[in-house]
PDB file of N, CA and C in Angstrom:
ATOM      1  N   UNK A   1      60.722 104.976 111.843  1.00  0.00           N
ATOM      2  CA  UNK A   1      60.867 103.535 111.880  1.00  0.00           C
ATOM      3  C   UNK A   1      62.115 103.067 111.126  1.00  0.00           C
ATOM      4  N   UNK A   2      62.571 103.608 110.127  1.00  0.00           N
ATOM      5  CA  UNK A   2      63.513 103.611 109.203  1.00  0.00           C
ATOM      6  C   UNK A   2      64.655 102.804 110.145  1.00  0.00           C
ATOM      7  N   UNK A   3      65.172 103.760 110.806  1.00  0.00           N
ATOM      8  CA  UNK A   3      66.670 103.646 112.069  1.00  0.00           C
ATOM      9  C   UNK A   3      66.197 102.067 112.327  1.00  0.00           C
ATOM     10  N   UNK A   4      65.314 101.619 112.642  1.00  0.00           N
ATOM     11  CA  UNK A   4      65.100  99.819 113.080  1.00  0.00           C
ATOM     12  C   UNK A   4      64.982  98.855 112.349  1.00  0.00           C
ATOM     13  N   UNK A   5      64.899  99.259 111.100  1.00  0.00           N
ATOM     14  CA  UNK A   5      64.636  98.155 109.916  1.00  0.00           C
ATOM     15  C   UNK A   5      65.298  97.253 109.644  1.00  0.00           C
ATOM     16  N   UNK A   6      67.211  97.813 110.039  1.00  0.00           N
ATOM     17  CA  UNK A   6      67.916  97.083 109.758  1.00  0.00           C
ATOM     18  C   UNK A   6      68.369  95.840 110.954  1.00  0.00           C
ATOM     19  N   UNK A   7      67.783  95.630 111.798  1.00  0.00           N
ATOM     20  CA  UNK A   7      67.799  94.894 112.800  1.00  0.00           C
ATOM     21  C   UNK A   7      66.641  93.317 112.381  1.00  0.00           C
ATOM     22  N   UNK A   8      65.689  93.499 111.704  1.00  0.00           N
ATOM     23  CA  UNK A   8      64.839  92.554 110.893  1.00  0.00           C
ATOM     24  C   UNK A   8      65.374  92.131 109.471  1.00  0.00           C
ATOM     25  N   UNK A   9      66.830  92.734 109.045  1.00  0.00           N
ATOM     26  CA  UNK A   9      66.912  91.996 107.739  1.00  0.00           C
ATOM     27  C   UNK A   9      67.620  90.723 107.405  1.00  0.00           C
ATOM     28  N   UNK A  10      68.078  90.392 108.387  1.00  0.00           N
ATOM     29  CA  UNK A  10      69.094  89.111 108.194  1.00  0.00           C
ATOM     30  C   UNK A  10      68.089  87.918 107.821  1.00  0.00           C
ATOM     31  N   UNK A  11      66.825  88.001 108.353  1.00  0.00           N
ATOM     32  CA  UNK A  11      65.739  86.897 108.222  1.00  0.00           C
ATOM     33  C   UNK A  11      65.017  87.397 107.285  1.00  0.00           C
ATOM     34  N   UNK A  12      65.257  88.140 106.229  1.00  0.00           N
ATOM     35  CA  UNK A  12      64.209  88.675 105.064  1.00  0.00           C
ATOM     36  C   UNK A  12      64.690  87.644 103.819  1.00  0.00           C
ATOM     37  N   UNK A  13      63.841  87.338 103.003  1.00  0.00           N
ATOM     38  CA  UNK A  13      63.585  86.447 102.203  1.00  0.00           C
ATOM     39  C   UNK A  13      62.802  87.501 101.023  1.00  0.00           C
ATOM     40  N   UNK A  14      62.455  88.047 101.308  1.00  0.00           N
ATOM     41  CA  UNK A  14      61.592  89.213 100.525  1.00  0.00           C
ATOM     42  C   UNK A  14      61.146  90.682 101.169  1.00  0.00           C
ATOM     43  N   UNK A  15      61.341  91.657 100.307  1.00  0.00           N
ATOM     44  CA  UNK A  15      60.725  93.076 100.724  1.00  0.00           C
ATOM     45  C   UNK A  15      59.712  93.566 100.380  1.00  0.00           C
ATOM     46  N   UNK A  16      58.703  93.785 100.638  1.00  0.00           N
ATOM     47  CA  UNK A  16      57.544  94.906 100.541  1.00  0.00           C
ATOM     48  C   UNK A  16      57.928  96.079 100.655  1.00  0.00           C
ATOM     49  N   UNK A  17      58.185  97.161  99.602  1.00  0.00           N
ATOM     50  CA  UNK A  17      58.268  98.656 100.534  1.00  0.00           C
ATOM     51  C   UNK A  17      56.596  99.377  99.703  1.00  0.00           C
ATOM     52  N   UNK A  18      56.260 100.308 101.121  1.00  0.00           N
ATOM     53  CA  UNK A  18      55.168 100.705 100.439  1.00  0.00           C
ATOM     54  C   UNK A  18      55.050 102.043 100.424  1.00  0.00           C
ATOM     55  N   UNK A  19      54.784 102.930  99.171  1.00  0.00           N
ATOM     56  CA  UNK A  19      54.683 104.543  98.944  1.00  0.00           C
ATOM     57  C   UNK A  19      53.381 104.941  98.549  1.00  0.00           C
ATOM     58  N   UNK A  20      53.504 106.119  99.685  1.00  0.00           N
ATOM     59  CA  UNK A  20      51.942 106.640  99.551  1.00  0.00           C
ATOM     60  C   UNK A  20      52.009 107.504  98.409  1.00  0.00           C
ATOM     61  N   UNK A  21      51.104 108.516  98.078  1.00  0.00           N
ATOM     62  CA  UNK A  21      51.161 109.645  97.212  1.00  0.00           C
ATOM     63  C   UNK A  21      51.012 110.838  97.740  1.00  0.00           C
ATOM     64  N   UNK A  22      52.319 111.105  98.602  1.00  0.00           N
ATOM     65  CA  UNK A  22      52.443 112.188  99.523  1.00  0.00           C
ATOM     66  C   UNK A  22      53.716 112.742  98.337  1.00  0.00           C
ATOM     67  N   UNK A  23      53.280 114.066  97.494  1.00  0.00           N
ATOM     68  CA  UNK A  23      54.411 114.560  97.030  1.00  0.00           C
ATOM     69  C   UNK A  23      55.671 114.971  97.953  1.00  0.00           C
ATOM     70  N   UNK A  24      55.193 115.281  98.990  1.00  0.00           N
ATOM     71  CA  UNK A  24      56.153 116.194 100.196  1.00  0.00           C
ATOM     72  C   UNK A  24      57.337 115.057 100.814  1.00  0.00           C
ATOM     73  N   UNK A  25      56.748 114.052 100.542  1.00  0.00           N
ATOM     74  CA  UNK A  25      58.099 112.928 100.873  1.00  0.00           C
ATOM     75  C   UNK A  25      58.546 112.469  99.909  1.00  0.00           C
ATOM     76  N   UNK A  26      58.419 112.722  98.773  1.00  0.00           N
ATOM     77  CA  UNK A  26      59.336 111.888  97.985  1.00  0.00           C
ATOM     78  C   UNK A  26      60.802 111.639  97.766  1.00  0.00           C
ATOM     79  N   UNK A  27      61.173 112.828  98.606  1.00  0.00           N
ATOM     80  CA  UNK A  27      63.247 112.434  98.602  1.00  0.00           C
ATOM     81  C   UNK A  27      63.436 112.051  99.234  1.00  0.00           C
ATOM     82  N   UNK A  28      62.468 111.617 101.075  1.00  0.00           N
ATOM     83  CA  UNK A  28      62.981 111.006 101.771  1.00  0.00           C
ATOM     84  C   UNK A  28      62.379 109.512 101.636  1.00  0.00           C
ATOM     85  N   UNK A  29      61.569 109.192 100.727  1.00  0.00           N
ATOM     86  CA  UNK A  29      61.428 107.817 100.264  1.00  0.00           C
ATOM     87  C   UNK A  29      61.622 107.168  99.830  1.00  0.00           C
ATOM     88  N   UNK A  30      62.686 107.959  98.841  1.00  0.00           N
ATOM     89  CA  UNK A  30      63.570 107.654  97.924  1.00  0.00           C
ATOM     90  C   UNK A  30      64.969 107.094  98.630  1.00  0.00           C
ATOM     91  N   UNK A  31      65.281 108.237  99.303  1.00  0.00           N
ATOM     92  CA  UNK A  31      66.510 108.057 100.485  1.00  0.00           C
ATOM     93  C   UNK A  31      65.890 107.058 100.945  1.00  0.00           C
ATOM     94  N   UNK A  32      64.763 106.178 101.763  1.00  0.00           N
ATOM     95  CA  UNK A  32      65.163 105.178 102.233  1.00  0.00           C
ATOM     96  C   UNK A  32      65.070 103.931 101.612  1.00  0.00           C
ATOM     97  N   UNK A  33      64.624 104.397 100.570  1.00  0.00           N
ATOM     98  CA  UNK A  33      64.441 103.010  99.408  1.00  0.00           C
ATOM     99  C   UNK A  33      65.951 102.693  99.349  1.00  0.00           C
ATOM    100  N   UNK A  34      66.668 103.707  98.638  1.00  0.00           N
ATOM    101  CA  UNK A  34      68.340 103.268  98.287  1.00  0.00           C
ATOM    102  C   UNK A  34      68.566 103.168  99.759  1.00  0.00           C
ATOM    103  N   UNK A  35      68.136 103.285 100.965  1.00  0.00           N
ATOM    104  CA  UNK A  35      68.813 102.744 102.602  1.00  0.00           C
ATOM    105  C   UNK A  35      68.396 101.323 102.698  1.00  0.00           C
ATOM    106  N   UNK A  36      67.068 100.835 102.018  1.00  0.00           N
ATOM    107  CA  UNK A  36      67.168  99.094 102.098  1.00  0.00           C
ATOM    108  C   UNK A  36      67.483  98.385 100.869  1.00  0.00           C
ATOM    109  N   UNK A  37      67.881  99.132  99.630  1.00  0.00           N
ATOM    110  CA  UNK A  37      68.329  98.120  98.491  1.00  0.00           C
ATOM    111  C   UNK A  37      69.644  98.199  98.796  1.00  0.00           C
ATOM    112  N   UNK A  38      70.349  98.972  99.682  1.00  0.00           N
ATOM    113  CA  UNK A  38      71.971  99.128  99.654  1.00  0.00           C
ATOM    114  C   UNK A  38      72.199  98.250 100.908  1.00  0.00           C
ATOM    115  N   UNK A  39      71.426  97.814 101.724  1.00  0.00           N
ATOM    116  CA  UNK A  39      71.866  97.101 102.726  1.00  0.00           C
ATOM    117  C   UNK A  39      72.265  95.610 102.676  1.00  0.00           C
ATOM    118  N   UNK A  40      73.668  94.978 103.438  1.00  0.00           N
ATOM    119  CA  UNK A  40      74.085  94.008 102.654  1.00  0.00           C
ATOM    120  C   UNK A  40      73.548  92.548 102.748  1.00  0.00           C
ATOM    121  N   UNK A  41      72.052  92.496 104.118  1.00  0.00           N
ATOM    122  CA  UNK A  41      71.747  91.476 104.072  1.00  0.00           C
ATOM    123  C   UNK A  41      70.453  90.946 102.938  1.00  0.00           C
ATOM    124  N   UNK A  42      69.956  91.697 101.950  1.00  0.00           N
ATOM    125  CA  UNK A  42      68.996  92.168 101.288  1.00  0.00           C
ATOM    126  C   UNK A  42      69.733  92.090  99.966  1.00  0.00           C
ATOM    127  N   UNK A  43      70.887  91.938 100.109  1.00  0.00           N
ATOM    128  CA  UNK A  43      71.439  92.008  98.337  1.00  0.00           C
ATOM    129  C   UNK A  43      70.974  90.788  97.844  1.00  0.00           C
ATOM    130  N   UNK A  44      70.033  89.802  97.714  1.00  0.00           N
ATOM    131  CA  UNK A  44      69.964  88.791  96.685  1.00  0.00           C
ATOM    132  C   UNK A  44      68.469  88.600  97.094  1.00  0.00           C
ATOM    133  N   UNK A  45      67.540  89.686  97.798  1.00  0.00           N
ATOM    134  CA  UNK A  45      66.138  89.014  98.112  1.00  0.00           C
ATOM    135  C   UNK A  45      65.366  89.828  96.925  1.00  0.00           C
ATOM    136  N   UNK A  46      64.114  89.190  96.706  1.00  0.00           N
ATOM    137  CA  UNK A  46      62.815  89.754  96.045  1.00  0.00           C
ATOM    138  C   UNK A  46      62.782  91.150  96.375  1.00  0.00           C
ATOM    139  N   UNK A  47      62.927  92.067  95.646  1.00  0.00           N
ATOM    140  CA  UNK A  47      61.725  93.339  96.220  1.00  0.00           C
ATOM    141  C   UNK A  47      60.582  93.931  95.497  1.00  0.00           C
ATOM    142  N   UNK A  48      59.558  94.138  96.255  1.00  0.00           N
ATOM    143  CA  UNK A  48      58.034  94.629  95.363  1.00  0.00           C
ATOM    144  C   UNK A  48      57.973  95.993  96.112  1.00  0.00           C
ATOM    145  N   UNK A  49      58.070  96.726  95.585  1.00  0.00           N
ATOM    146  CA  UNK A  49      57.392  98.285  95.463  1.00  0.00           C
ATOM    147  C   UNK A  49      56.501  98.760  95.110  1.00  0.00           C
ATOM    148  N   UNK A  50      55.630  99.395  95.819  1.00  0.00           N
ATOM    149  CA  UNK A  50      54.081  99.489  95.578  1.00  0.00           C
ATOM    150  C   UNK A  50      53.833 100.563  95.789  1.00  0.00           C
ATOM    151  N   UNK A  51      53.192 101.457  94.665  1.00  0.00           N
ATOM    152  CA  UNK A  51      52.993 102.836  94.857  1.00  0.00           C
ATOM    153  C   UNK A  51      51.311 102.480  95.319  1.00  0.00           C
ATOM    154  N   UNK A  52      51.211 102.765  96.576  1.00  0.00           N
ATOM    155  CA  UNK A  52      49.544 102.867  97.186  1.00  0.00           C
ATOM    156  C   UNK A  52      48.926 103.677  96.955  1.00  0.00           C
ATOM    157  N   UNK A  53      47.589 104.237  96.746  1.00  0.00           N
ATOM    158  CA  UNK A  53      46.534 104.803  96.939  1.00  0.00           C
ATOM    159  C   UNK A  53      46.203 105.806  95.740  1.00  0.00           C
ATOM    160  N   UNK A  54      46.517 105.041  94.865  1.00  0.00           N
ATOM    161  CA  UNK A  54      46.415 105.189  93.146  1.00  0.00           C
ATOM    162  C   UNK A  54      45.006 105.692  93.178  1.00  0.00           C
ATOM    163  N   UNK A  55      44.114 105.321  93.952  1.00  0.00           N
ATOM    164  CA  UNK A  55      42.871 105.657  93.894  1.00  0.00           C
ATOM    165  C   UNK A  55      42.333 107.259  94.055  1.00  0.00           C
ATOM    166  N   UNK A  56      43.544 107.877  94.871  1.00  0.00           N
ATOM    167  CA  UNK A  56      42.997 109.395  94.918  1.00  0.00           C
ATOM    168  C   UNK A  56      43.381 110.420  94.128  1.00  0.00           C
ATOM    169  N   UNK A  57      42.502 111.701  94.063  1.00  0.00           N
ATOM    170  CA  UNK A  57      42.200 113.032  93.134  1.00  0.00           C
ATOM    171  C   UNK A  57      43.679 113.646  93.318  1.00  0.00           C
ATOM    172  N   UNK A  58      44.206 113.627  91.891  1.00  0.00           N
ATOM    173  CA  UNK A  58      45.365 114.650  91.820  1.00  0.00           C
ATOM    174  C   UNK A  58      46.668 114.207  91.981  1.00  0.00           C
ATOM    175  N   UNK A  59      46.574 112.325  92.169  1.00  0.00           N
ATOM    176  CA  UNK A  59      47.997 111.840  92.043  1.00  0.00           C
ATOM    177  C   UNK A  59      48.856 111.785  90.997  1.00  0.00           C
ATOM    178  N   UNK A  60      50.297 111.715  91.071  1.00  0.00           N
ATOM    179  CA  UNK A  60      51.031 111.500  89.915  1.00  0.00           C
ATOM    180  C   UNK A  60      51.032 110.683  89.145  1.00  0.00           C
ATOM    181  N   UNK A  61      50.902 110.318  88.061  1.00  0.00           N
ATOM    182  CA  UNK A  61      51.283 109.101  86.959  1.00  0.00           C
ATOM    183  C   UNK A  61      52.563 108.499  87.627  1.00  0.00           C
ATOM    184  N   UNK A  62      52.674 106.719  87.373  1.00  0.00           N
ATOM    185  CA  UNK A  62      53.501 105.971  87.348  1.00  0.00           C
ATOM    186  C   UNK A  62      54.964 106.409  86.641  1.00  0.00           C
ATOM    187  N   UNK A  63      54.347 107.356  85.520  1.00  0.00           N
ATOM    188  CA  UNK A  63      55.686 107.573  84.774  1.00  0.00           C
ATOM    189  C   UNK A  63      56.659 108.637  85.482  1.00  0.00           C
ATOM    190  N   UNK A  64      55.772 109.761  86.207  1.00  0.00           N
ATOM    191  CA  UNK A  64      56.186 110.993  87.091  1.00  0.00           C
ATOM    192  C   UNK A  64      56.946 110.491  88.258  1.00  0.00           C
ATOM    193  N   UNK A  65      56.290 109.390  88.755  1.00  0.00           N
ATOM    194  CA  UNK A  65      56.799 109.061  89.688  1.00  0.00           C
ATOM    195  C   UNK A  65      57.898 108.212  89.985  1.00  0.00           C
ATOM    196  N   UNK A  66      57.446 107.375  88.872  1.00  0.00           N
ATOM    197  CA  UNK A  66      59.449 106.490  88.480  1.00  0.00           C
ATOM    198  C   UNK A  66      60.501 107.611  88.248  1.00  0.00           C
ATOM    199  N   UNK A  67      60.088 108.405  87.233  1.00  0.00           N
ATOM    200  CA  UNK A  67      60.555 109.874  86.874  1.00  0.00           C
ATOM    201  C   UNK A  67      61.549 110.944  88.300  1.00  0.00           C
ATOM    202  N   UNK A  68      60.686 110.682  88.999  1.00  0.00           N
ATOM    203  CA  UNK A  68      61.032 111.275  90.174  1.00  0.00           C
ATOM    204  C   UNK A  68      61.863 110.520  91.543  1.00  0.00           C
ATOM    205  N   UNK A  69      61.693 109.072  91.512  1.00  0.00           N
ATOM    206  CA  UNK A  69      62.397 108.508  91.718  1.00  0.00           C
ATOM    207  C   UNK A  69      63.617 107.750  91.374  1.00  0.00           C
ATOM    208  N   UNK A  70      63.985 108.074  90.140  1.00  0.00           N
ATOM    209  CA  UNK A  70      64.687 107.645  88.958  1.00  0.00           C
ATOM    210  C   UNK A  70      65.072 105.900  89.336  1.00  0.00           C
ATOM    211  N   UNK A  71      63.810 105.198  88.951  1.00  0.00           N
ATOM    212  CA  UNK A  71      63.359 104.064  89.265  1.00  0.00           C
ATOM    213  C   UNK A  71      64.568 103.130  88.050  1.00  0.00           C
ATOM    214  N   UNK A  72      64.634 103.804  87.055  1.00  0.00           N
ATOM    215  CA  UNK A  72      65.369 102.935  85.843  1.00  0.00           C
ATOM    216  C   UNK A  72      66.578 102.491  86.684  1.00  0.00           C
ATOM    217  N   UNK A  73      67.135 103.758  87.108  1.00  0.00           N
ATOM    218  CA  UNK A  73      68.436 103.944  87.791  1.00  0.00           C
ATOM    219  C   UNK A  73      68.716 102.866  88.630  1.00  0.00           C
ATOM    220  N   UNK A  74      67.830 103.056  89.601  1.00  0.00           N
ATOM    221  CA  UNK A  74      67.590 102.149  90.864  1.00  0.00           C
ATOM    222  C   UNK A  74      67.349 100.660  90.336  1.00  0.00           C
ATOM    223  N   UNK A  75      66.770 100.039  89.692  1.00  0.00           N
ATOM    224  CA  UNK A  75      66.591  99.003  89.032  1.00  0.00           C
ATOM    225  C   UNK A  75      67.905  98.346  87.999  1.00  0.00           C
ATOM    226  N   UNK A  76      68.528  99.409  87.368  1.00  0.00           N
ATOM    227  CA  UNK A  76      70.001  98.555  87.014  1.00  0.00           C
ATOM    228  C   UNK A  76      71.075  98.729  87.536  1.00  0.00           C
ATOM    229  N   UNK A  77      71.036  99.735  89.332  1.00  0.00           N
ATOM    230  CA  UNK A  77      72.195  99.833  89.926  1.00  0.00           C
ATOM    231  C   UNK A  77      71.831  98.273  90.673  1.00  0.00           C
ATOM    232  N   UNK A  78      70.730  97.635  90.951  1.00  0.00           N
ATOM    233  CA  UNK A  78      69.977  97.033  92.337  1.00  0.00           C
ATOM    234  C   UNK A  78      70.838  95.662  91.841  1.00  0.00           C
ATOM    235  N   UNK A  79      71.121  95.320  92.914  1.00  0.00           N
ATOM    236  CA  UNK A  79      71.680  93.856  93.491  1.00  0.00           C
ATOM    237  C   UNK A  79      70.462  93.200  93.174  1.00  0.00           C
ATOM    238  N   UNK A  80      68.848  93.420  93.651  1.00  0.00           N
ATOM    239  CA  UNK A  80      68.025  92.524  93.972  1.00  0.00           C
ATOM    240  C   UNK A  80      66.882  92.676  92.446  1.00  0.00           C
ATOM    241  N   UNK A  81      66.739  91.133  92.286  1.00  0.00           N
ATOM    242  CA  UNK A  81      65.028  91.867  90.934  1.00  0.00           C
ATOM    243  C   UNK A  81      64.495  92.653  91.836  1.00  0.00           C
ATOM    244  N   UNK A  82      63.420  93.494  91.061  1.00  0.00           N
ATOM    245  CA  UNK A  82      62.370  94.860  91.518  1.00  0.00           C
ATOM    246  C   UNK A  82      61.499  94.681  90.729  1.00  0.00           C
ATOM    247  N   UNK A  83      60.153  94.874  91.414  1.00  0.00           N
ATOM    248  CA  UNK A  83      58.659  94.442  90.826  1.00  0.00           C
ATOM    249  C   UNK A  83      58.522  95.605  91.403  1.00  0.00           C
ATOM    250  N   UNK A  84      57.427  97.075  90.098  1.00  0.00           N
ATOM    251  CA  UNK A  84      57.043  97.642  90.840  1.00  0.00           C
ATOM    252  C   UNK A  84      55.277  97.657  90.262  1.00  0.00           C
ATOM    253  N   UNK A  85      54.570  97.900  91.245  1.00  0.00           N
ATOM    254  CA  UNK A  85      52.798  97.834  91.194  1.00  0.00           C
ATOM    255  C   UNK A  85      52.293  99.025  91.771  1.00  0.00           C
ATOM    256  N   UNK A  86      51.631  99.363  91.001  1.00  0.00           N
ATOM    257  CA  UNK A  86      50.132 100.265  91.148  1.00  0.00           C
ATOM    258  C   UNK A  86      49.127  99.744  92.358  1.00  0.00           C
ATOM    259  N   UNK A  87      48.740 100.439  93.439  1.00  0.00           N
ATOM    260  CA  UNK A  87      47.612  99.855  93.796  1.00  0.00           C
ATOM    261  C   UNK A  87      46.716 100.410  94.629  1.00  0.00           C
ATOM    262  N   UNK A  88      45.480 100.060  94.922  1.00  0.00           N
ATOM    263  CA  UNK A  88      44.874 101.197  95.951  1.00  0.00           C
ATOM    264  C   UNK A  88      44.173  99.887  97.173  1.00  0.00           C
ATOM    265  N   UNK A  89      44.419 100.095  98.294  1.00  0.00           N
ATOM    266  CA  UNK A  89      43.601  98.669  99.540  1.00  0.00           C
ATOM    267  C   UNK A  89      42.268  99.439  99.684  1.00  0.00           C
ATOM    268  N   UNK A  90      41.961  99.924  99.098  1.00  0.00           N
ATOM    269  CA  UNK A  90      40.452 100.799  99.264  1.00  0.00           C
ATOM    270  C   UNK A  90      39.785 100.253  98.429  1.00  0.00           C
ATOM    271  N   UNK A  91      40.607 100.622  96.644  1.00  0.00           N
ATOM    272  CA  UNK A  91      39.300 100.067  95.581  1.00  0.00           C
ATOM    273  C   UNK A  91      39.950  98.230  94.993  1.00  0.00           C
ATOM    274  N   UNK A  92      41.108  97.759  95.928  1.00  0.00           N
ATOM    275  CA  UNK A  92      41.327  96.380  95.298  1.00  0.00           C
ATOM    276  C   UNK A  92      42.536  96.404  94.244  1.00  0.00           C
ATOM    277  N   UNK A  93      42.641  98.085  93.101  1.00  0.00           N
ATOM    278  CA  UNK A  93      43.144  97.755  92.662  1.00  0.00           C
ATOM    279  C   UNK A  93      44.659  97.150  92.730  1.00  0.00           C
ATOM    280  N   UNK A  94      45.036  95.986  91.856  1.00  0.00           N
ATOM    281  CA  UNK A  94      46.614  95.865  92.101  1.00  0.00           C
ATOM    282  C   UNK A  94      46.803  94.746  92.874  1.00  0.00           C
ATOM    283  N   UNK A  95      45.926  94.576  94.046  1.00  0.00           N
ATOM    284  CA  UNK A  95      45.945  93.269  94.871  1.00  0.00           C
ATOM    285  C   UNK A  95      45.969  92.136  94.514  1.00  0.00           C
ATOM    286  N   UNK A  96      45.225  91.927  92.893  1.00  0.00           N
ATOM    287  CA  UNK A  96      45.563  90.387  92.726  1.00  0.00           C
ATOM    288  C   UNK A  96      47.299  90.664  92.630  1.00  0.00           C
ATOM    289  N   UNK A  97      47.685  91.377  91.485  1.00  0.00           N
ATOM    290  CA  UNK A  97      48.847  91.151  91.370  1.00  0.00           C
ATOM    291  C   UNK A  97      49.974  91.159  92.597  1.00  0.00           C
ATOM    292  N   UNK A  98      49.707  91.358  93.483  1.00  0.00           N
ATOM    293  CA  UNK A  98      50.486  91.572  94.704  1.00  0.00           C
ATOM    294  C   UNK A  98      50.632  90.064  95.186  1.00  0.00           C
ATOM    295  N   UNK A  99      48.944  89.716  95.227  1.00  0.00           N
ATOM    296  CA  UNK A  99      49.283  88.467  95.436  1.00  0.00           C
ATOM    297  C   UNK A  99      49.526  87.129  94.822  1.00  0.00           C
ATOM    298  N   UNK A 100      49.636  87.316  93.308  1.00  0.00           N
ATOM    299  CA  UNK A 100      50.703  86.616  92.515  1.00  0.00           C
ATOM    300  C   UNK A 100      52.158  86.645  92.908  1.00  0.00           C
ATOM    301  N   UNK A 101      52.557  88.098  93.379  1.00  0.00           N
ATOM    302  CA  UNK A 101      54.066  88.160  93.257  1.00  0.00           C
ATOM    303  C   UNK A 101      54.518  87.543  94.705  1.00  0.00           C
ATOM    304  N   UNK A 102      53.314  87.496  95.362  1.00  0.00           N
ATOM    305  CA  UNK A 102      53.875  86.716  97.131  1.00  0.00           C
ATOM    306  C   UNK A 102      53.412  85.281  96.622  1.00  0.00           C
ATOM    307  N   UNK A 103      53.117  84.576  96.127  1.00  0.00           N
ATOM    308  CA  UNK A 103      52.674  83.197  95.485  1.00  0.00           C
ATOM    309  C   UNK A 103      53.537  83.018  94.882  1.00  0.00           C
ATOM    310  N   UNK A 104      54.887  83.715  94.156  1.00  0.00           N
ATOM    311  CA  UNK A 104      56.062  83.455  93.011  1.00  0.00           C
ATOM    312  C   UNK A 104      56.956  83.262  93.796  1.00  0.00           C
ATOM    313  N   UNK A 105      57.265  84.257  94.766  1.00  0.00           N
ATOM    314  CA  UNK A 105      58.672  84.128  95.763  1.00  0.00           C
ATOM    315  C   UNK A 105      58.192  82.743  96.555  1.00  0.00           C
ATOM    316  N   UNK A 106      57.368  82.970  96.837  1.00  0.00           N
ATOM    317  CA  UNK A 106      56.734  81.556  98.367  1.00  0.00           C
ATOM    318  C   UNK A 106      57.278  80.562  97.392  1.00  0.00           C
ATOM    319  N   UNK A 107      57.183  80.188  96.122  1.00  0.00           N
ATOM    320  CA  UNK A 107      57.746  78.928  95.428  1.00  0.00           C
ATOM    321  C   UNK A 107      58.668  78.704  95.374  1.00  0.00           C
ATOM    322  N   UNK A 108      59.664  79.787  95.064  1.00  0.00           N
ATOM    323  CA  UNK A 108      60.985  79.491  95.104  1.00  0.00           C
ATOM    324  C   UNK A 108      61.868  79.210  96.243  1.00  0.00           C
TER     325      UNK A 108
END
C-alpha cells in the first residue's frame, strides 16, 4: 500500500501511522515511517504513532522499540510534532488517549 500513500497527502491535515508487534518488520516500518515524515506535503501536519497490540505475550517494551526505531532521532530530525501511544483495540488500552489527540488537532 505504501507506493499509494503519496497520492492522499496533499489533503492530510493529520497522520495516523499504525505498528503492529511484528519483530520481522521493523526496518521496513521504519523505512516507511521516514517515507511519510520526509514527504513534502506532510511537513507541518500532526503525526500520532501508535504501537498496536500492546496486549500480546512476548512483545517489546516501548523503550526497545523506540530503541529500535531510533524514535529520539526521528522526532528531532521531524518537520512535524510526533505523539507516540501504546495501545491494544482488543483490551481498549490507549484509546482514550487516541481520542484526546484526534479532539486536539480537530480544534486547531
Amino acid at each position: 500500500m505504501g507506493p499509494i500513500w503519496p497520492s492522499y497527502f496533499k489533503d492530510c491535515y493529520s497522520v495516523v501511522v499504525c505498528f503492529f508487534s511484528n519483530t520481522a518488520q521493523i526496518s521496513s516500518s521504519c523505512i516507511q515511517l521516514l517515507s511519510v515524515l520526509s514527504a513534502e506535503p506532510l511537513h507541518g501536519v500532526s503525526v500520532l504513532i501508535l504501537f498496536n497490540k500492546r496486549d500480546m505475550p512476548c512483545i517489546m517494551s516501548l523503550v526497545e522499540i523506540k530503541s529500535l526505531f531510533r524514535m529520539d532521532d526521528i522526532i528531532a530530525a521531524a518537520t512535524q510534532p510526533i505523539t507516540i501511544l501504546e495501545v491494544s483495540a482488543r483490551t481498549g488500552q490507549g484509546l482514550q488517549e487516541v481520542l484526546s489527540w484526534l479532539e486536539s488537532i480537530i480544534v486547531k
